[in-house]
N, C-alpha and C. Protein backbone atom coordinates (compact mmCIF):
# COMPACT_ATOMS: atom_id res chain seq x y z
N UNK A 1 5.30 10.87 -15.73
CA UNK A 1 6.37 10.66 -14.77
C UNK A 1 6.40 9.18 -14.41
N UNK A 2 7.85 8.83 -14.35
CA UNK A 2 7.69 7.30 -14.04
C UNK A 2 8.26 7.20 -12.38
N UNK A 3 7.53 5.96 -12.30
CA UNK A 3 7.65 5.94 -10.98
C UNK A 3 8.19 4.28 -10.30
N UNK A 4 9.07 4.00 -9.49
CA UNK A 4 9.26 2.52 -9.04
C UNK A 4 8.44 2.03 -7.81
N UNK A 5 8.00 1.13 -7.61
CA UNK A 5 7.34 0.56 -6.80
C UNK A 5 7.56 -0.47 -6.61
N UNK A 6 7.93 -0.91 -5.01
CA UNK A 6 8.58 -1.72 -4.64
C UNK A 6 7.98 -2.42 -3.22
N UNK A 7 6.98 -3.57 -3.54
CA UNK A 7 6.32 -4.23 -2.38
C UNK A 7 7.39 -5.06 -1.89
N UNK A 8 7.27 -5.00 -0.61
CA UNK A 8 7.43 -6.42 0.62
C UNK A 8 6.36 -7.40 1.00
N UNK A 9 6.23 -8.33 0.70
CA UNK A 9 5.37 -9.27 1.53
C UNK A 9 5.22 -9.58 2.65
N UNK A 10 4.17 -9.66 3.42
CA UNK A 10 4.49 -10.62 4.78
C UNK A 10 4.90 -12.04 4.46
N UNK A 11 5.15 -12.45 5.71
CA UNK A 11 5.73 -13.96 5.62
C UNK A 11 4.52 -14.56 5.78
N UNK A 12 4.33 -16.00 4.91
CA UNK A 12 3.40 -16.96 4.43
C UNK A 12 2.15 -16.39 3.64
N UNK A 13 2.64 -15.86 2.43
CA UNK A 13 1.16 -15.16 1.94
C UNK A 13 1.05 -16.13 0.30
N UNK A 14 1.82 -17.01 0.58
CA UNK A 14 1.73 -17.90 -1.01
C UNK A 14 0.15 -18.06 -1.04
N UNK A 15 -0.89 -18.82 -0.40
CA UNK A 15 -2.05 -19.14 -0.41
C UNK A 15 -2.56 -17.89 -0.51
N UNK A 16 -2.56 -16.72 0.38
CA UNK A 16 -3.07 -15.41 -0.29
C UNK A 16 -3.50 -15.02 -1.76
N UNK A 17 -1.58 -15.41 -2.19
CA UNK A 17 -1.42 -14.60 -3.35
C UNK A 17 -2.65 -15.39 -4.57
N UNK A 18 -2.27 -16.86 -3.89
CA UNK A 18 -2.63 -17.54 -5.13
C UNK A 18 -4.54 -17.14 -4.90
N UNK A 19 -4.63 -16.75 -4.14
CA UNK A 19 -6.57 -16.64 -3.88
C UNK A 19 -7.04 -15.63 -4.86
N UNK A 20 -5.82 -14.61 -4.73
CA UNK A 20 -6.32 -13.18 -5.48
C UNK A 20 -5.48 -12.65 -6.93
N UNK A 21 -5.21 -13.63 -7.27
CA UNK A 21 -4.66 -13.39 -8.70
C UNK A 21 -4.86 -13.37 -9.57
N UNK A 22 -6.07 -13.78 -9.68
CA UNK A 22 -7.22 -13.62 -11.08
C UNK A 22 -7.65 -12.23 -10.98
N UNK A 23 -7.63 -11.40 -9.85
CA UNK A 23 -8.18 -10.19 -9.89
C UNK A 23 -7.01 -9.06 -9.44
N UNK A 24 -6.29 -9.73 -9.17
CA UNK A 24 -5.03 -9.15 -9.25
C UNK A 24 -4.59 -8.39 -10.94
N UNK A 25 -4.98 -9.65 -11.78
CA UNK A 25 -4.37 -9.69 -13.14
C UNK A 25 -5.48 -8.73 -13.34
N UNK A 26 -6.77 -8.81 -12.94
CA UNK A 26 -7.48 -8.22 -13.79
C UNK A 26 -7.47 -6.57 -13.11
N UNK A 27 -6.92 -6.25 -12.22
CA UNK A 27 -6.46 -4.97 -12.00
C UNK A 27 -5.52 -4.34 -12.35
N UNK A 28 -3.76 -5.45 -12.78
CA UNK A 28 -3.12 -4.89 -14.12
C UNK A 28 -3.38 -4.87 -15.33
N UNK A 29 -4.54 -5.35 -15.67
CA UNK A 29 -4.82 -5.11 -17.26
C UNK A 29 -5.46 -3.98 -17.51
N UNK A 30 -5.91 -3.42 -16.39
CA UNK A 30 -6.47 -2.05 -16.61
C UNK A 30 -5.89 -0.78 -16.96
N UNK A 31 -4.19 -1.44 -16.62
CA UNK A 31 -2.89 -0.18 -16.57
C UNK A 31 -2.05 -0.57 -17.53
N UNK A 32 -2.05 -1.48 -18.79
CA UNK A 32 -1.44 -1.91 -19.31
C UNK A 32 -0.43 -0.39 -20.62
N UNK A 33 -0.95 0.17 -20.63
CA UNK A 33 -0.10 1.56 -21.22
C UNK A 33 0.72 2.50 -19.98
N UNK A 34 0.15 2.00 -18.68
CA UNK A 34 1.02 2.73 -18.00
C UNK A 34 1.86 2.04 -17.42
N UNK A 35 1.93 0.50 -17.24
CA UNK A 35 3.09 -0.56 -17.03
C UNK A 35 4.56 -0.86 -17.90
N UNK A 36 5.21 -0.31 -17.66
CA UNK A 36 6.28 -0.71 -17.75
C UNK A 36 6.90 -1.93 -17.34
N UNK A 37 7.24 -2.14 -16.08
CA UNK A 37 7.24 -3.45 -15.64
C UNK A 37 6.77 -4.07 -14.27
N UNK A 38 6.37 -5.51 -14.56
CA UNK A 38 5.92 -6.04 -13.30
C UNK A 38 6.01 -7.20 -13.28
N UNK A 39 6.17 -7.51 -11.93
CA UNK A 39 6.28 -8.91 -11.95
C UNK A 39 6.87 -9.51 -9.97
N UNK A 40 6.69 -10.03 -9.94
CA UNK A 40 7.10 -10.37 -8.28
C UNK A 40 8.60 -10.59 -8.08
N UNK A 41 8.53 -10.46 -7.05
CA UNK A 41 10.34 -10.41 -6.55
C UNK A 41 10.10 -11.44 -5.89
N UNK A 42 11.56 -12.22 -5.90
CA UNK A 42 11.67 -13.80 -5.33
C UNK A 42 12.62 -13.87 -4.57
N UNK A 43 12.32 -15.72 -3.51
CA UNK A 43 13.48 -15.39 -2.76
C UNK A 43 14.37 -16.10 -3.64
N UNK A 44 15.98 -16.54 -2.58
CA UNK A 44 16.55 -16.58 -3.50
C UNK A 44 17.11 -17.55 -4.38
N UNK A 45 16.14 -19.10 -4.33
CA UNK A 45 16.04 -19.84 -5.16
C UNK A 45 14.86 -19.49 -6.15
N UNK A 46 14.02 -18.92 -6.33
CA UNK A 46 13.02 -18.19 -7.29
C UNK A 46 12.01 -19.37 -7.02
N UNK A 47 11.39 -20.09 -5.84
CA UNK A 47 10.91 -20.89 -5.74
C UNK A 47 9.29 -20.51 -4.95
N UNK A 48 9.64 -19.30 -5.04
CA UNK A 48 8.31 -18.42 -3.59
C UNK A 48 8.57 -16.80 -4.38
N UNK A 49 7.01 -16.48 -4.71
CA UNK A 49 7.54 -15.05 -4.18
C UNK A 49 7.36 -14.40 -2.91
N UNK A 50 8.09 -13.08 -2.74
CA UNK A 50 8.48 -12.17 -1.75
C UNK A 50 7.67 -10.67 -1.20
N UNK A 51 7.23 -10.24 -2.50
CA UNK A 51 7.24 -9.07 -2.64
C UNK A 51 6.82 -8.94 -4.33
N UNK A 52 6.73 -7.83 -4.67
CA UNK A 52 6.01 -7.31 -6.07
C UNK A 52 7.21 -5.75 -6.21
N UNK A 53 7.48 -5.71 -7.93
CA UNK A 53 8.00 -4.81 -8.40
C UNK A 53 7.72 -4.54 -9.56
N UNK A 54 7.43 -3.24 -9.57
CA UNK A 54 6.60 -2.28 -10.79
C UNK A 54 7.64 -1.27 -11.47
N UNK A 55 7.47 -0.62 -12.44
CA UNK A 55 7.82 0.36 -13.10
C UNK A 55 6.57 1.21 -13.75
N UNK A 56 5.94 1.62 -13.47
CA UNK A 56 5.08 2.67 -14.16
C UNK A 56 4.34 4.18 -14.55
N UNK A 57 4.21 4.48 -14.96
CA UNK A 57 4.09 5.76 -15.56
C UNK A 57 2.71 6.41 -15.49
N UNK A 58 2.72 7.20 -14.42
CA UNK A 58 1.66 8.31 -13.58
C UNK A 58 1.86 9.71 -13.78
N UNK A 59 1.32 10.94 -13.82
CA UNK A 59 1.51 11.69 -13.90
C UNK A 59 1.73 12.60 -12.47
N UNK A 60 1.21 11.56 -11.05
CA UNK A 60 1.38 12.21 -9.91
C UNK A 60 1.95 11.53 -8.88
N UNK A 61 2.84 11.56 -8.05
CA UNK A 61 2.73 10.30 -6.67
C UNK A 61 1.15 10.25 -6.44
N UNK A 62 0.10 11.00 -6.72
CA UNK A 62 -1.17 10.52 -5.37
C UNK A 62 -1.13 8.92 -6.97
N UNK A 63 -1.33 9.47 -7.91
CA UNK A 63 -2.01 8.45 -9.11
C UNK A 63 -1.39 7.18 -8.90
N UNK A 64 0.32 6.83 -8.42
CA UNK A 64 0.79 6.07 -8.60
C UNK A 64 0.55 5.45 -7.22
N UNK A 65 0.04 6.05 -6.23
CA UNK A 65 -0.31 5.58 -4.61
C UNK A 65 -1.76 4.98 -5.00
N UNK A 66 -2.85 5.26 -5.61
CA UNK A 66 -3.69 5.15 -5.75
C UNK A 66 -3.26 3.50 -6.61
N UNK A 67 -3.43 3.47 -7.65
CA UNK A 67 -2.81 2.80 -8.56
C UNK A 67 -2.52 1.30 -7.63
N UNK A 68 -1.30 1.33 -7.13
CA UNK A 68 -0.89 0.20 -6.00
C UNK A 68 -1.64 -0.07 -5.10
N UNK A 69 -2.52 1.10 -4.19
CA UNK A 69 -3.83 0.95 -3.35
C UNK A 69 -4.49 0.10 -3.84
N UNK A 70 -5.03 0.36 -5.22
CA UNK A 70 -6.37 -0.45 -5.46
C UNK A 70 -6.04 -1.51 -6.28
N UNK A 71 -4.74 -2.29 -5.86
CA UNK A 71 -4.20 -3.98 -6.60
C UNK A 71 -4.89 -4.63 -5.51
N UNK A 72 -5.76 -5.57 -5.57
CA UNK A 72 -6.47 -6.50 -4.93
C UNK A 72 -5.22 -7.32 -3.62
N UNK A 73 -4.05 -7.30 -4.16
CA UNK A 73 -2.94 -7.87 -3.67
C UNK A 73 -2.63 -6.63 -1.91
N UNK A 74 -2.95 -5.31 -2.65
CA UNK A 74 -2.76 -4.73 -1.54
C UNK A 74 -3.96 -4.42 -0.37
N UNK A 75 -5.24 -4.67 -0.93
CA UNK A 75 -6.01 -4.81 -0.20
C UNK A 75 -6.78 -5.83 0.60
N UNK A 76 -6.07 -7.13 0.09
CA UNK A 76 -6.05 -7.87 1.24
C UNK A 76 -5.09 -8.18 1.97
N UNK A 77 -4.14 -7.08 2.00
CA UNK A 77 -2.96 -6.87 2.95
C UNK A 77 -1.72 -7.98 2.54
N UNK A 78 -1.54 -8.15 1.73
CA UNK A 78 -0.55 -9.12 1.24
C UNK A 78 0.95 -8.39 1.53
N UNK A 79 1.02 -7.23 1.51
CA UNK A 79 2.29 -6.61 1.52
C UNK A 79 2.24 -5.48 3.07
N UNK A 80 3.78 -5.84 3.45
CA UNK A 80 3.94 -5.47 4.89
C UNK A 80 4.18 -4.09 4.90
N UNK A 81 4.86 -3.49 3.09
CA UNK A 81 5.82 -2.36 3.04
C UNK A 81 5.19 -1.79 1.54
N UNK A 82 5.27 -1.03 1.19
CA UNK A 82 5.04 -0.38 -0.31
C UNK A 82 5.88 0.87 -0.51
N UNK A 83 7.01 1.05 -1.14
CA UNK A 83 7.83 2.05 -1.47
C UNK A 83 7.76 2.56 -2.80
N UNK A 84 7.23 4.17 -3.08
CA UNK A 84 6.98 4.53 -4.21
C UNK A 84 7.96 5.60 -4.74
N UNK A 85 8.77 5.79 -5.42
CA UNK A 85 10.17 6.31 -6.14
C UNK A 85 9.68 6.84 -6.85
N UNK A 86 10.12 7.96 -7.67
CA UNK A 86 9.77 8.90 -8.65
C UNK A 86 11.80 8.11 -9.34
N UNK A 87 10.83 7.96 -10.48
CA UNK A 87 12.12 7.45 -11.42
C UNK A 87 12.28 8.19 -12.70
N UNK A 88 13.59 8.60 -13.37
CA UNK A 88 13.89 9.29 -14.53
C UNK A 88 14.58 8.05 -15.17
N UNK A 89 13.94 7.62 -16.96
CA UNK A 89 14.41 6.45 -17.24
C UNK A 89 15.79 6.22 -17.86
N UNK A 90 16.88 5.87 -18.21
CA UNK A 90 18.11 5.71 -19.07
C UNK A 90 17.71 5.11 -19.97
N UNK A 91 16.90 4.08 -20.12
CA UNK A 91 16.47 3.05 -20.93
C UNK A 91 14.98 3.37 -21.15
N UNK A 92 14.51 2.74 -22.83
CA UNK A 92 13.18 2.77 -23.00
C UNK A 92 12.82 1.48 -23.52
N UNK A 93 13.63 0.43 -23.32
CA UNK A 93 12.88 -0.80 -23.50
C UNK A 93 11.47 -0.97 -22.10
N UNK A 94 10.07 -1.65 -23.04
CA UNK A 94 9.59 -2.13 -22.06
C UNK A 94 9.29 -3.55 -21.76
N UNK A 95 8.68 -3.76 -21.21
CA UNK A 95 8.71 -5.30 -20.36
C UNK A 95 7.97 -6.11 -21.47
N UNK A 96 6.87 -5.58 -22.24
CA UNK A 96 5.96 -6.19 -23.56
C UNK A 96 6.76 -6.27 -24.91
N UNK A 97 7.55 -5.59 -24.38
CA UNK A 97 8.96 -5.37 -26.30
C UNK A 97 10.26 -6.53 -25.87
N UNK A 98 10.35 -6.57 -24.72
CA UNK A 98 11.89 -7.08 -24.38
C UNK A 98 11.60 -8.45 -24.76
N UNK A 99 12.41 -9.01 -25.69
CA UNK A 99 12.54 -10.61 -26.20
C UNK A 99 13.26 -11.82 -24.78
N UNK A 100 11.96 -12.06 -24.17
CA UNK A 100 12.69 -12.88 -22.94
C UNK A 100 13.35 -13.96 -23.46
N UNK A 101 14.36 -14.85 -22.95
CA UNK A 101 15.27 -16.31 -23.38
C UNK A 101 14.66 -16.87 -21.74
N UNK A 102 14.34 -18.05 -22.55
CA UNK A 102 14.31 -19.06 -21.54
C UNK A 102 15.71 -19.40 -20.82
N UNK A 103 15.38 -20.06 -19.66
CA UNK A 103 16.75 -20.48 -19.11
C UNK A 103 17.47 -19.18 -18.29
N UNK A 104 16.91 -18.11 -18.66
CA UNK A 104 17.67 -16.58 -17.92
C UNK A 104 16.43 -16.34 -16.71
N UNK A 105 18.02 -15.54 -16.12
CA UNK A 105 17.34 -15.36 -14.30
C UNK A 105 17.26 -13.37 -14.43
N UNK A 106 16.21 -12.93 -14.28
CA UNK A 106 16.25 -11.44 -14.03
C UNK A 106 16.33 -11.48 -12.40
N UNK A 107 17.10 -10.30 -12.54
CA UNK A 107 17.72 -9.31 -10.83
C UNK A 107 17.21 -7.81 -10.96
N UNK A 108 16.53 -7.64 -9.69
CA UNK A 108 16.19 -5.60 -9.63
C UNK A 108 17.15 -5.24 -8.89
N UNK A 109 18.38 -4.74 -9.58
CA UNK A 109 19.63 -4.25 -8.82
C UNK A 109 19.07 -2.83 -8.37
N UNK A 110 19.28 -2.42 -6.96
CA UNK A 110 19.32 -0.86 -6.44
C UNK A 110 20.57 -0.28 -6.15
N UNK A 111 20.85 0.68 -6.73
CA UNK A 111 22.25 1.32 -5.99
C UNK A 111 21.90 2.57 -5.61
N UNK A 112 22.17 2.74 -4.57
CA UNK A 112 22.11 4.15 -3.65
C UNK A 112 23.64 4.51 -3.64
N UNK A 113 23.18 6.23 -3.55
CA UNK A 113 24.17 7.03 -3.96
C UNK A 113 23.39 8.01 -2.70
N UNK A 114 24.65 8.92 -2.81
CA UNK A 114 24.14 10.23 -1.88
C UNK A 114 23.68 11.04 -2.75
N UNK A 115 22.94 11.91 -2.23
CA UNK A 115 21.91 12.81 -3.27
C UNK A 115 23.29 13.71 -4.64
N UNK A 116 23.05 13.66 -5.71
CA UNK A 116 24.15 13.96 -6.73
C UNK A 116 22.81 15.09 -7.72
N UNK A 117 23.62 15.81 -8.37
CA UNK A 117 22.87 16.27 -9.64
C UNK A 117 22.67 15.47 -10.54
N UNK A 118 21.50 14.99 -11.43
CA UNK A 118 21.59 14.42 -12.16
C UNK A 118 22.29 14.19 -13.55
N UNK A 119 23.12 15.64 -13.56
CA UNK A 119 23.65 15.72 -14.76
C UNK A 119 25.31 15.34 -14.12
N UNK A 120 25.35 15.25 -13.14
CA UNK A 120 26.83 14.57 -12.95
C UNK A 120 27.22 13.35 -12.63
N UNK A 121 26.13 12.53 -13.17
CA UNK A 121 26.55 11.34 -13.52
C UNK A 121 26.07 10.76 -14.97
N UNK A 122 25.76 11.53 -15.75
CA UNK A 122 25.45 11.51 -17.28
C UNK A 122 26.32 10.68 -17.86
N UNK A 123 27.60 11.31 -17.98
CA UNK A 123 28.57 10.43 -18.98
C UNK A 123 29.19 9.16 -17.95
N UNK A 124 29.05 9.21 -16.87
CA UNK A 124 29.64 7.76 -16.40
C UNK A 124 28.29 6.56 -16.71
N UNK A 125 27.23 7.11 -16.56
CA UNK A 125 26.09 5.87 -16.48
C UNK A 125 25.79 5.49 -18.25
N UNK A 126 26.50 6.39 -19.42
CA UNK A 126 26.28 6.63 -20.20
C UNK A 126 27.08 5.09 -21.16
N UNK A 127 28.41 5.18 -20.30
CA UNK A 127 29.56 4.19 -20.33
C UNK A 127 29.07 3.31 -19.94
N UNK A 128 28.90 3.13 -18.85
CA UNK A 128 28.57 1.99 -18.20
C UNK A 128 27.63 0.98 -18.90
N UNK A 129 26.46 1.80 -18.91
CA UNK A 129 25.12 1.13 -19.72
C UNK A 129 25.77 0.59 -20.79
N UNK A 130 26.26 1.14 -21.70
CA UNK A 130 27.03 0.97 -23.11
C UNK A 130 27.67 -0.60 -22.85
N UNK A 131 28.64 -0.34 -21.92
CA UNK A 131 29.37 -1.45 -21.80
C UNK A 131 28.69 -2.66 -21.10
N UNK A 132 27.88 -2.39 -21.01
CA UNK A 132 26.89 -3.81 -20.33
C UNK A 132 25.58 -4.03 -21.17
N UNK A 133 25.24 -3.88 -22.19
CA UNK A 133 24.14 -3.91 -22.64
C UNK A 133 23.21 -5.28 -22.89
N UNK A 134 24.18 -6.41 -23.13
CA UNK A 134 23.66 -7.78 -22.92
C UNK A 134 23.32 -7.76 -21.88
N UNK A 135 23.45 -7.31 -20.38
CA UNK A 135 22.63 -7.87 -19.35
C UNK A 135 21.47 -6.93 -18.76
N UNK A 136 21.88 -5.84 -19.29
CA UNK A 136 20.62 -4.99 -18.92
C UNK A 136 19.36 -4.84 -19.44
N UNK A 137 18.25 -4.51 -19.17
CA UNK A 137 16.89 -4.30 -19.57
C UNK A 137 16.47 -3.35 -19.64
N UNK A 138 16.22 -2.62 -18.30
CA UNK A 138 16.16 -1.46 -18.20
C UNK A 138 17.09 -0.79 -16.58
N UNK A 139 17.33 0.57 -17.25
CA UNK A 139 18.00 1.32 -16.36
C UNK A 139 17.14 2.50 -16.18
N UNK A 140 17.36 3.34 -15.05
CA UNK A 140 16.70 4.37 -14.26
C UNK A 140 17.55 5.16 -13.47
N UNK A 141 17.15 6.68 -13.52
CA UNK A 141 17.94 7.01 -12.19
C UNK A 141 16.91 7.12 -11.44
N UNK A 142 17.42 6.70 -10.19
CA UNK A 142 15.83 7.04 -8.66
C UNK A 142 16.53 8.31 -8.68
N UNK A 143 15.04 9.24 -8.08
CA UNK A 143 15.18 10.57 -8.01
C UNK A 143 14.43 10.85 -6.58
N UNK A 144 15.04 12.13 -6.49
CA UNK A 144 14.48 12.48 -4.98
C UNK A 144 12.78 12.87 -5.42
N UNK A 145 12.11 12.94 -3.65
CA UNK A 145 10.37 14.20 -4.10
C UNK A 145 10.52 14.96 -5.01
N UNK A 146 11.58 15.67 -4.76
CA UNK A 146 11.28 17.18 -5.45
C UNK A 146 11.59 16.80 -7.05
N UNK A 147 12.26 15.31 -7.51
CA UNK A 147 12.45 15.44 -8.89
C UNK A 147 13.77 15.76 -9.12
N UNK A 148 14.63 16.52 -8.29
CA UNK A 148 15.64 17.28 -8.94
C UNK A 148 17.07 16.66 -8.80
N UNK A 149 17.00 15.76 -7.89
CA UNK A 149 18.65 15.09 -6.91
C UNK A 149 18.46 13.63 -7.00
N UNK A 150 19.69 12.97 -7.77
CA UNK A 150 19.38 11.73 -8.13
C UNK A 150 19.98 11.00 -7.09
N UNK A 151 19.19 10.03 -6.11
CA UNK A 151 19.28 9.18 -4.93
C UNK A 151 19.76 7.97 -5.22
N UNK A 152 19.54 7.43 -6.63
CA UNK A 152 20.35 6.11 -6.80
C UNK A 152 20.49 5.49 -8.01
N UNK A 153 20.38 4.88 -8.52
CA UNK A 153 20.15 3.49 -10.10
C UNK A 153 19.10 2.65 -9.74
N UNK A 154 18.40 2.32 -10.60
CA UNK A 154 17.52 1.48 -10.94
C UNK A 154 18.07 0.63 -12.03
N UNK A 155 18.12 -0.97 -12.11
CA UNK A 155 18.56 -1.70 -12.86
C UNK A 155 17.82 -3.15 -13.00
N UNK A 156 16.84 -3.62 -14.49
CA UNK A 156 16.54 -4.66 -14.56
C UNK A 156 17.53 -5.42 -15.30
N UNK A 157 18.33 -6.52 -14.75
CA UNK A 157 19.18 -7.55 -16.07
C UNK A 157 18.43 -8.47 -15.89
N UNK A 158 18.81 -9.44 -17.12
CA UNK A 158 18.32 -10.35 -17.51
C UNK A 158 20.05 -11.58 -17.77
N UNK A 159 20.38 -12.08 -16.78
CA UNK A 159 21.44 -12.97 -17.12
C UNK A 159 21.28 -14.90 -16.93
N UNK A 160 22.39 -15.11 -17.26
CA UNK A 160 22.03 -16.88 -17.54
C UNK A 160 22.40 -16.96 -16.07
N UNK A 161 23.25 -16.47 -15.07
CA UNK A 161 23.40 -16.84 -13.45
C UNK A 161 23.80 -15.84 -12.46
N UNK A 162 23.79 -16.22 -11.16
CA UNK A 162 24.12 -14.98 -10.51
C UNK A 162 25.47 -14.76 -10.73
N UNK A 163 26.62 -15.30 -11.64
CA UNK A 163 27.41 -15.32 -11.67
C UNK A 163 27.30 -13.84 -12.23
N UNK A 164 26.77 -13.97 -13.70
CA UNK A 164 26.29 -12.84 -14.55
C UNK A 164 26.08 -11.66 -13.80
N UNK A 165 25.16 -11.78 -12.72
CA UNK A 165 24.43 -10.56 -11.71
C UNK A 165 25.83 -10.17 -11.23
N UNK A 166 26.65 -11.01 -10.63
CA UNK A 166 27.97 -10.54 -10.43
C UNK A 166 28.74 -9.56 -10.97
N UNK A 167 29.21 -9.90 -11.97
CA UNK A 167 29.59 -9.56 -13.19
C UNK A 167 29.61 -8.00 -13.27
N UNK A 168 28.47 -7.82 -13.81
CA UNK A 168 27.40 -6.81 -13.82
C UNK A 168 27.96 -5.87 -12.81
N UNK A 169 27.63 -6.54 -11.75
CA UNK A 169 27.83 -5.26 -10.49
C UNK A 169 29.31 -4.95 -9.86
N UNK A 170 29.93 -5.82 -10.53
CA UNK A 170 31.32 -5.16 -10.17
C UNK A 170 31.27 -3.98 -11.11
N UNK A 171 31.09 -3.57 -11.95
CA UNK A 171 31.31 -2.14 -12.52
C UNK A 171 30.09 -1.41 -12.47
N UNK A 172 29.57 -1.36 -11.62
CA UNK A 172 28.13 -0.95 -11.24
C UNK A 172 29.03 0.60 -10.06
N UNK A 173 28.79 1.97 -11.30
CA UNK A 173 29.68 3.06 -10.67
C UNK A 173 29.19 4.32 -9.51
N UNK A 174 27.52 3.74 -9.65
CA UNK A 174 27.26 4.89 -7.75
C UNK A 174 27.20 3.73 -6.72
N UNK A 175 27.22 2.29 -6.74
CA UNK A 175 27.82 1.91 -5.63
C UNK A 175 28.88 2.00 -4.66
N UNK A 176 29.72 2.22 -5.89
CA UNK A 176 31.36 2.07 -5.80
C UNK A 176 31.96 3.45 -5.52
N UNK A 177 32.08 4.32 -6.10
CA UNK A 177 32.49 5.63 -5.00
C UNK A 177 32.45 6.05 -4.27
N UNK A 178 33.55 7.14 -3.74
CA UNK A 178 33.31 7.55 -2.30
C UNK A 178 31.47 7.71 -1.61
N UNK A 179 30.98 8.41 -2.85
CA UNK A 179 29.36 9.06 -2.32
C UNK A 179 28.48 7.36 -2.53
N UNK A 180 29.48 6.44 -2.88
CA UNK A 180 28.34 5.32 -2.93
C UNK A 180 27.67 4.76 -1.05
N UNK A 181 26.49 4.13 -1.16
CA UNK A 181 25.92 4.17 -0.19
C UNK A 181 25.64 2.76 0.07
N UNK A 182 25.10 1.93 -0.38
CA UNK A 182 24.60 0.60 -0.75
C UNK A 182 23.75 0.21 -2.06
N UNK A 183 24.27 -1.24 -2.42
CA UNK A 183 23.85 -1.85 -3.27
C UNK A 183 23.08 -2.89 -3.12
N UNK A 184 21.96 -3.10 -3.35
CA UNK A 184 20.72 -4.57 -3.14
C UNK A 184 20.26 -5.15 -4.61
N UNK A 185 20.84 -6.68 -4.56
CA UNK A 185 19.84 -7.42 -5.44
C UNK A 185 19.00 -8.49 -4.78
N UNK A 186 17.88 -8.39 -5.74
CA UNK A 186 16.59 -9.51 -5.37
C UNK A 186 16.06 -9.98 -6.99
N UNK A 187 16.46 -11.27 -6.70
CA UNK A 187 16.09 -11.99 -7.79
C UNK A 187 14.10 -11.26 -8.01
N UNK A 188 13.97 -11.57 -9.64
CA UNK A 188 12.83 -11.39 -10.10
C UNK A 188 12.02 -12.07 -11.10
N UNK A 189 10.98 -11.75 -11.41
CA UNK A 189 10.39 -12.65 -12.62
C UNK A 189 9.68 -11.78 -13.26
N UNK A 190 9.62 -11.87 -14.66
CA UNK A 190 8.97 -11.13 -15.21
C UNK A 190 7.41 -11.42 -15.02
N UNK A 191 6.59 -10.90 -15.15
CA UNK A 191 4.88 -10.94 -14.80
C UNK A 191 4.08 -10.60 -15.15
N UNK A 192 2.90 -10.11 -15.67
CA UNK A 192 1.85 -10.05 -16.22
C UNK A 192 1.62 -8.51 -16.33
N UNK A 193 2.05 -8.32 -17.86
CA UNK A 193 1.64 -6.91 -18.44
C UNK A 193 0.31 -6.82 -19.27
């Protein structure tokens, strides 16, 4: 089961981060078959990070709570917030296969939707993806606890500006309907798989 994970930082933890990142790394290399993706979320000149964002593949919420528990990053309290998603994937590129270009800015687009079946948005996300495939990486539907009611999109692009991120999210289709709820981007970087 895949799962999203989505840290907040406190404010001023650059010196933190940088103290515990050798063992940081050496606590994602231990998960490297179950990483999908990682890498820190930035603000929004990409000049600081913010926060940390994962994609990975557990067989339980406790495994994937556990998992984030024991990142050196979270145990010296670096993060204010930790949000753990049960995700169903659209996409199977991963973060170790995807051919990065220099010069490109990645965004973790979220779109919330009101709780939907997952099979009734099949052929619209089906289109969509299709028709955007240069900027996407990977796609996801967020899913509720129970697994069964899809709560939103999950979206990594990879574009040359936020113009691109723009772009992108104008046809971005559980934002945008009546049942759409809100849409959030936060610039990202890819990070150490």
């Amino acid at each position: 089961m895949e799962w999203m994970i989505k840290c907040v930082s406190w404010p001023g933890m650059a010196e933190r981060r940088d103290a515990n990142i050798t063992a940081h790394i050496e606590h994602l290399d231990q998960f490297k078959a179950e990483t999908w993706y990682s890498g820190p979320t930035l603000v929004g000149d990409g000049s600081n990070a913010n926060g940390s964002f994962r994609v990975v593949d557990f067989p339980t919420l406790g495994a994937a709570r556990s998992y984030i528990d024991t990142d050196p990053y979270a145990k010296v309290e670096i993060f204010q917030r930790i949000d753990i998603e049960p995700l169903r994937p659209w996409t199977d590129m991963r973060q170790r296969d995807y051919a990065q270009a220099e010069a490109r800015i990645q965004f973790i687009v979220i779109a919330r939707a009101d709780p939907l079946p997952p099979v009734s948005v099949a052929d619209g996300m089906t289109a969509f993806l299709g028709n955007h495939l240069r900027y996407v990486v990977f796609a996801g539907a967020l899913m509720d606890q129970s697994h069964a009611q899809l709560t939103g999109a999950l979206y990594v692009i990879d574009v040359d500006d936020r113009a691109g991120a723009d772009a992108f999210l104008a046809h971005e289709p559980l934002s945008r309907g009546p049942e759409g709820r809100s849409l959030t981007i936060e610039r990202w970087r890819f990070g150490h798989v």
